[in-house]
C-alpha atoms as a PDB file:
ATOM      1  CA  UNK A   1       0.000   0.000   0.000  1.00  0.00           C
ATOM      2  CA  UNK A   2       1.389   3.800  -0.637  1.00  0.00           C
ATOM      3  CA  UNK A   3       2.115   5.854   1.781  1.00  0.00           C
ATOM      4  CA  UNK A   4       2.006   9.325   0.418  1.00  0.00           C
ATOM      5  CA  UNK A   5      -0.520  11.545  -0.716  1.00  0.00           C
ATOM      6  CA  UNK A   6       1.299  11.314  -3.863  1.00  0.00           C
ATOM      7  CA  UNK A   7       1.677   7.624  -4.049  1.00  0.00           C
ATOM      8  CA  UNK A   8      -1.689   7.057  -3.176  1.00  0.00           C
ATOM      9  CA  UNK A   9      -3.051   9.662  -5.936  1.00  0.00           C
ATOM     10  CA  UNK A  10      -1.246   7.495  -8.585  1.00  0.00           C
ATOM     11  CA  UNK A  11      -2.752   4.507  -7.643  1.00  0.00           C
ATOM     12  CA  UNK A  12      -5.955   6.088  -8.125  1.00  0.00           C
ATOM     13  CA  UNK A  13      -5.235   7.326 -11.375  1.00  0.00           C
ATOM     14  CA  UNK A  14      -3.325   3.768 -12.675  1.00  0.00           C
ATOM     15  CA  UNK A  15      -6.551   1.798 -11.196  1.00  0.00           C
ATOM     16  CA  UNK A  16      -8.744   4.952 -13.371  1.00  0.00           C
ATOM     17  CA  UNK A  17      -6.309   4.139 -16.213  1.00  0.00           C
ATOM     18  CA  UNK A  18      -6.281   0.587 -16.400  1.00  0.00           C
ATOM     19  CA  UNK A  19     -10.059  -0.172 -16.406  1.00  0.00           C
ATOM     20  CA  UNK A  20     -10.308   2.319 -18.940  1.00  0.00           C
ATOM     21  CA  UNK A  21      -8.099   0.586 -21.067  1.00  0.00           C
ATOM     22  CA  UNK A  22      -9.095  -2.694 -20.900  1.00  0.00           C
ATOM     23  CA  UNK A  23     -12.772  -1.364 -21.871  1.00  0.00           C
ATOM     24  CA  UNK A  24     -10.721   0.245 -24.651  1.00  0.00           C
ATOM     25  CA  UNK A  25      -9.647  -3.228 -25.663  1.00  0.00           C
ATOM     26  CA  UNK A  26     -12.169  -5.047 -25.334  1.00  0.00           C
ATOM     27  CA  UNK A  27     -14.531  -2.997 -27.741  1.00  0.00           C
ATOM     28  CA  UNK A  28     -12.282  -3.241 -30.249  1.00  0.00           C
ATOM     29  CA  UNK A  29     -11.691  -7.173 -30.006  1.00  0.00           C
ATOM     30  CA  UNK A  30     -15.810  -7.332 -30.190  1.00  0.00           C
ATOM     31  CA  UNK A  31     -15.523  -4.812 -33.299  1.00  0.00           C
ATOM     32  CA  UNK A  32     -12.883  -6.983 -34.975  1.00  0.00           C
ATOM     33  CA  UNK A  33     -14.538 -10.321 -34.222  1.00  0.00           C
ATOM     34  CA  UNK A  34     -17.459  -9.987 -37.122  1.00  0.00           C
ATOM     35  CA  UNK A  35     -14.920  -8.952 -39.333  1.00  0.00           C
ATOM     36  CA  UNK A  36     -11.754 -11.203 -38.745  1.00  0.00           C
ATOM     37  CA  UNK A  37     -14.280 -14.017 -38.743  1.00  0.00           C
ATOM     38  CA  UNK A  38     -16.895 -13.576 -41.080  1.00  0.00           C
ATOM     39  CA  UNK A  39     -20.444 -15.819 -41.462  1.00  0.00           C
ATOM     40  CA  UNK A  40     -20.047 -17.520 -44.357  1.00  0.00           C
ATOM     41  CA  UNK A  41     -23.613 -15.411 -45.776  1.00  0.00           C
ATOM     42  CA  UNK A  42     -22.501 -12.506 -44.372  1.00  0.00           C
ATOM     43  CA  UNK A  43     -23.496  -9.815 -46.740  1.00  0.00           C
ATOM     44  CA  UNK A  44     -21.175  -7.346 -48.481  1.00  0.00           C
ATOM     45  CA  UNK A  45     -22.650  -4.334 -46.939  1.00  0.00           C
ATOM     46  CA  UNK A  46     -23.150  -5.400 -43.472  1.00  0.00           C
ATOM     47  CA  UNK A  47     -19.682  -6.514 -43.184  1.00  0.00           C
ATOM     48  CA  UNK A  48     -18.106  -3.108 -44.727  1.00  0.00           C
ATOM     49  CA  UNK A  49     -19.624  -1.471 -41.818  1.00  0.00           C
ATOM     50  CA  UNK A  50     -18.750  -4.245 -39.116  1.00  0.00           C
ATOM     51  CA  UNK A  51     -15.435  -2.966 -40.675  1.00  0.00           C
ATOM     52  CA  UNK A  52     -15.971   1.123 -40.794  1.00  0.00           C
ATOM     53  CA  UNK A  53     -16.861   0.624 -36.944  1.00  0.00           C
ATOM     54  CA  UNK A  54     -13.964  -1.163 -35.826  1.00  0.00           C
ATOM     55  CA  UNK A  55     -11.552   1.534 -38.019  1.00  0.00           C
ATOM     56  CA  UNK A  56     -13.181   4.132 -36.321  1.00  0.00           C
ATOM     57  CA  UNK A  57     -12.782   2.301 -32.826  1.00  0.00           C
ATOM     58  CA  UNK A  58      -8.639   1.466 -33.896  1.00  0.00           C
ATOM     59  CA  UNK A  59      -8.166   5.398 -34.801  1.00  0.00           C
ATOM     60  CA  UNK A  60      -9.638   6.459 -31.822  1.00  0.00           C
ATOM     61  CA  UNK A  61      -7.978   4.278 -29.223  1.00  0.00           C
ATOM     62  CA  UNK A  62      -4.885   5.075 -31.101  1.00  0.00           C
ATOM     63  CA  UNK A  63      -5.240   8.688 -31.057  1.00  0.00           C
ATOM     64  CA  UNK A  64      -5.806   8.146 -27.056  1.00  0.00           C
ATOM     65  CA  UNK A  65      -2.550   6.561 -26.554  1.00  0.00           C
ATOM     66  CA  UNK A  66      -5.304   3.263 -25.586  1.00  0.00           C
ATOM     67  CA  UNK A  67      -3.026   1.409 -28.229  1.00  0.00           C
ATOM     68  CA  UNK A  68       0.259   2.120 -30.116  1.00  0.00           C
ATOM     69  CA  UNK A  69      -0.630   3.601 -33.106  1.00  0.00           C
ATOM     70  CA  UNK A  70       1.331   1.208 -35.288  1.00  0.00           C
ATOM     71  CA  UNK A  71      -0.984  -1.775 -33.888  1.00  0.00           C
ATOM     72  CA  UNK A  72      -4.114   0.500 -35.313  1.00  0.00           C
ATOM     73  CA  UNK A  73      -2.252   0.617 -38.922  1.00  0.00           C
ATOM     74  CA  UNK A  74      -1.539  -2.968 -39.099  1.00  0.00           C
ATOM     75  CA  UNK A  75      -5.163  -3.800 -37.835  1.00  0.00           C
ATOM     76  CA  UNK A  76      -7.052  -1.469 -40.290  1.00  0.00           C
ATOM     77  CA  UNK A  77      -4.785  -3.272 -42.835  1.00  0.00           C
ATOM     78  CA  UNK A  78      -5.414  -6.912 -41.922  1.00  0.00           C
ATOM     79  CA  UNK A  79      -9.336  -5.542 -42.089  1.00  0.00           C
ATOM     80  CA  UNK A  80      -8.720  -3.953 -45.764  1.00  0.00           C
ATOM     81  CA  UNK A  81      -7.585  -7.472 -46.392  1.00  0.00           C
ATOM     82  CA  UNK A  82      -9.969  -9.697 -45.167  1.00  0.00           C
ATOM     83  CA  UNK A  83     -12.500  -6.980 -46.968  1.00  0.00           C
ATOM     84  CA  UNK A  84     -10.491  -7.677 -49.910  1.00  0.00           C
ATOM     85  CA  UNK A  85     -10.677 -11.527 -49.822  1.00  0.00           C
ATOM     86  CA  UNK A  86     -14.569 -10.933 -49.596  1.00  0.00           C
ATOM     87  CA  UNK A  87     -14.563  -9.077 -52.590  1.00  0.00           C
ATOM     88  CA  UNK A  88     -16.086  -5.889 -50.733  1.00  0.00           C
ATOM     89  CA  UNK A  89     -14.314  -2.729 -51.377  1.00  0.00           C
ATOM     90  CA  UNK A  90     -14.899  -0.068 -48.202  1.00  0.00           C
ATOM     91  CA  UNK A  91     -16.422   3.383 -49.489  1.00  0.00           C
ATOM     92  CA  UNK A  92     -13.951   5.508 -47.291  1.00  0.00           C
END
């Protein structure tokens, strides 16, 4: 346990910290789960926003400092990818 004001503060703020970023996380492993593994009906347009969501929720964590930003770039590409494979180009 801390013993100074200080110390104590921090912990505070890491505790704050860490729960928000694991609720960071985890929304953007459910975003990425309908797109990294698709229904094998899953239609063109329903998975190109599955996949505009889970950008949006990479580019914002990454702009947070919630992930490294180089993680966000190599997930939005592994998503351009898999939207590739499915033959469904995104619109932005």
């Amino acid at each position: 346990m801390p013993h100074t004001e200080s110390a104590k503060k921090a912990l505070r703020q890491t505790e704050k910290r860490r729960l928000r970023n694991k609720a960071t996380k985890k929304a953007i492993k459910l975003a990425l789960r309908p797109v990294t593994e698709p229904a094998k009906d899953a239609a063109g347009e329903q998975l190109q926003k599955d996949a505009l969501e889970a950008i949006r929720l990479l580019d914002k964590a990454a702009s947070k400092n919630r992930i490294h930003p180089n993680k966000a770039a190599r997930k939005k590409s592994q998503i351009a990818r898999m939207l590739n494979q499915h033959k469904v180009a995104p619109k932005a």
